[in-house]
C-alpha atoms as a PDB file:
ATOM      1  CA  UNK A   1      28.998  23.723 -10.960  1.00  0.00           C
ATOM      2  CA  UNK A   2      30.624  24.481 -14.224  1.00  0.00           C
ATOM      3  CA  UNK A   3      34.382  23.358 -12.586  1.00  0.00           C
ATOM      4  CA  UNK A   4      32.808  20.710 -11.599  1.00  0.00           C
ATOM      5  CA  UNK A   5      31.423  19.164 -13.991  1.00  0.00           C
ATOM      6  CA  UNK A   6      34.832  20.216 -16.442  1.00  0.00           C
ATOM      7  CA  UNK A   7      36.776  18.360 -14.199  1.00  0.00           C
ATOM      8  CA  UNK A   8      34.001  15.405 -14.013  1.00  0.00           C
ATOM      9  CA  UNK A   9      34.080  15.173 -17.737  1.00  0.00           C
ATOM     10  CA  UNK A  10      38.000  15.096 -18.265  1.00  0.00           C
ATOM     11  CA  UNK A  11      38.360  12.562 -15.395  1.00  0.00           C
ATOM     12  CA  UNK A  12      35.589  10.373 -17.579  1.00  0.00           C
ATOM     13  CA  UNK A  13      37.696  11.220 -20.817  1.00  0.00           C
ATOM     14  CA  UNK A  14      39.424   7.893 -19.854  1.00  0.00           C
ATOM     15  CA  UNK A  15      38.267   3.998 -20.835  1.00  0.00           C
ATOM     16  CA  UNK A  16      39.970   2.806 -17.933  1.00  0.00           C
ATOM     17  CA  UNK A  17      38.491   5.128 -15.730  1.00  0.00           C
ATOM     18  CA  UNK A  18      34.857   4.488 -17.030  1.00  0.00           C
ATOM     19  CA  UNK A  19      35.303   0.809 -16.195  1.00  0.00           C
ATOM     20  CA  UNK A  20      36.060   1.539 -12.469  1.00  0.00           C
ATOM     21  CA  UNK A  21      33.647   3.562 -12.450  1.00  0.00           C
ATOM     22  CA  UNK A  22      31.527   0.811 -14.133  1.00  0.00           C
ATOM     23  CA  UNK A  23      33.021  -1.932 -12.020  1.00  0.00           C
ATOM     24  CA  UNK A  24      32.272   0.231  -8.538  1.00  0.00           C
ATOM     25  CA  UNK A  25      28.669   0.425  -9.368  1.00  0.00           C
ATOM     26  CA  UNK A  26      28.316  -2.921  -7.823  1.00  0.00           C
ATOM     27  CA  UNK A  27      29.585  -1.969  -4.748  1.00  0.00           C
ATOM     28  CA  UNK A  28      32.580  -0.997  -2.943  1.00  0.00           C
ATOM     29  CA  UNK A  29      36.774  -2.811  -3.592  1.00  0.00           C
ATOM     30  CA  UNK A  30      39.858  -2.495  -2.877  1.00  0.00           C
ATOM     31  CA  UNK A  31      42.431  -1.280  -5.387  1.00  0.00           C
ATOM     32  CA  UNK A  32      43.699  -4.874  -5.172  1.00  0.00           C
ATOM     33  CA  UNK A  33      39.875  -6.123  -6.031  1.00  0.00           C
ATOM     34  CA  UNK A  34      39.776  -3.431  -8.752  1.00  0.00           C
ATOM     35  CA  UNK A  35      43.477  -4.416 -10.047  1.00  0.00           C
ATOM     36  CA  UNK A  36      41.635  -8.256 -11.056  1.00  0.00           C
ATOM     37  CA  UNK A  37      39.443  -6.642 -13.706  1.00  0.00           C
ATOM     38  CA  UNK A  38      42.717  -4.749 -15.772  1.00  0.00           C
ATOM     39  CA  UNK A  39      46.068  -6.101 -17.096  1.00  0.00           C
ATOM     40  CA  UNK A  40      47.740  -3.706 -15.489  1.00  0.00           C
ATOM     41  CA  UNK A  41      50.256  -2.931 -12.112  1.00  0.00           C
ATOM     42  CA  UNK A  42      48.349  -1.277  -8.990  1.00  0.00           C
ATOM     43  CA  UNK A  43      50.125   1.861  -9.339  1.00  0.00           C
ATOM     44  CA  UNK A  44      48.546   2.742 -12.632  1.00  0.00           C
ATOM     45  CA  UNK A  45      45.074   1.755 -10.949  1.00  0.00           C
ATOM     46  CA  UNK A  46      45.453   3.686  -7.910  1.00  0.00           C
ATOM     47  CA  UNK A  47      46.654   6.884 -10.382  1.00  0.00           C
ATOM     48  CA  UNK A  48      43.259   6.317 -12.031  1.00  0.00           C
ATOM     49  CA  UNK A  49      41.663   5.963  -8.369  1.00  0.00           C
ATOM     50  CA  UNK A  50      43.265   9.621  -7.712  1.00  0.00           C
ATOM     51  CA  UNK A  51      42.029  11.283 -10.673  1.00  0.00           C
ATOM     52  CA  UNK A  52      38.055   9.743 -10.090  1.00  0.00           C
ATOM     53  CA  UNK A  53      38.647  10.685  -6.527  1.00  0.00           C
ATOM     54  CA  UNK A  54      39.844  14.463  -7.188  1.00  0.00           C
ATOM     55  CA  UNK A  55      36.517  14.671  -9.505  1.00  0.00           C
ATOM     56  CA  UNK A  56      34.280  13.658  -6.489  1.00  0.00           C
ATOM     57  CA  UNK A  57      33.116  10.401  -8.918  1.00  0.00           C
ATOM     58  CA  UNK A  58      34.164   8.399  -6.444  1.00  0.00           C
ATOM     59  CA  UNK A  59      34.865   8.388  -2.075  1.00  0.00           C
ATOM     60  CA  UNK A  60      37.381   6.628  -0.519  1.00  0.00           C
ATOM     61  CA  UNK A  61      36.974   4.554   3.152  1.00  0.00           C
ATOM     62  CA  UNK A  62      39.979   3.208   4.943  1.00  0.00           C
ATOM     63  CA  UNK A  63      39.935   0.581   6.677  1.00  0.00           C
ATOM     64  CA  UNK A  64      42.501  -0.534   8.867  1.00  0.00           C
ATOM     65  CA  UNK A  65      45.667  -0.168   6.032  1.00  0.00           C
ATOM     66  CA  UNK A  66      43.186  -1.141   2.978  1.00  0.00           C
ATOM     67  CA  UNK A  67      41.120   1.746   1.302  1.00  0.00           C
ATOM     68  CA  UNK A  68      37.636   0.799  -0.208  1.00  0.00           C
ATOM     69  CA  UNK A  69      36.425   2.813  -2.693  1.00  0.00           C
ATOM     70  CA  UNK A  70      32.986   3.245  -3.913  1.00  0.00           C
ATOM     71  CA  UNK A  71      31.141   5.523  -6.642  1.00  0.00           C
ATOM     72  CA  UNK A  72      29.582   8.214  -5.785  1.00  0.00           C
ATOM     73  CA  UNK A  73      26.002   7.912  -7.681  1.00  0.00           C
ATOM     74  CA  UNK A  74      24.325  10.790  -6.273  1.00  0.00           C
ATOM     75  CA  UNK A  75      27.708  13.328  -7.823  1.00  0.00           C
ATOM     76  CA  UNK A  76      27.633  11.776 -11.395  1.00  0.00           C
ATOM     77  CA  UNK A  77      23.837  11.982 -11.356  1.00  0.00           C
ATOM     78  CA  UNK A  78      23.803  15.696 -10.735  1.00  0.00           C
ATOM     79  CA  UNK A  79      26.907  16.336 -12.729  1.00  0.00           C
ATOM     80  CA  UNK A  80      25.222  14.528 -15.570  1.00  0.00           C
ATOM     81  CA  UNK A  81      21.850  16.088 -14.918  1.00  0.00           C
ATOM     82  CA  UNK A  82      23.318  19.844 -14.856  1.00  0.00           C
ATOM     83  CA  UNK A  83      25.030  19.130 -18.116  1.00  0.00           C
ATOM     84  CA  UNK A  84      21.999  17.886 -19.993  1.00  0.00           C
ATOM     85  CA  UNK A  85      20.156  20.674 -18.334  1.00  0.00           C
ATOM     86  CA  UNK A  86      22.184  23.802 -19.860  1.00  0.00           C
ATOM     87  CA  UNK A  87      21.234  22.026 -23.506  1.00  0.00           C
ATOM     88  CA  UNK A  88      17.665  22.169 -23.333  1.00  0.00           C
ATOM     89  CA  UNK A  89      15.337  24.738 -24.552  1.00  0.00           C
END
């Protein structure tokens, strides 16, 4: 768990990476629904998609040539939950 939740944390380390993550807590998009929230190009948002994806924050679904993407609650609970855990007494 300990590489996990080091790579969970850097992948968070990131503003625009929180906000998908906030953004995909209402339920699953496309990176073309995702792109309407940010000024910027799809490439940067699908680099951003990689990095949550690699981390396990979030899964990706494709349908057809589009990809939805959705957050993966139950991984950034536990990661969370371990964290806390190793700091209590």
């Amino acid at each position: 768990m300990k590489e996990d939740c080091t790579l969970f944390f850097k992948a968070i380390s990131d503003d625009t990476r929180v906000k998908i993550m906030d953004i995909l807590k209402e339920g699953s998009m496309s990176v073309t629904e995702i792109c309407t929230y940010f000024e910027m190009k799809q490439p940067s948002i699908s680099h951003h998609l990689g990095i949550l994806k690699v981390a396990g924050i979030i899964h990706g679904k494709k349908y057809g040539k589009e990809i939805q993407y959705s957050l993966n609650e139950k991984y950034v609970c536990k990661c969370c939950d371990s964290f806390i855990s190793r700091f209590k007494k």
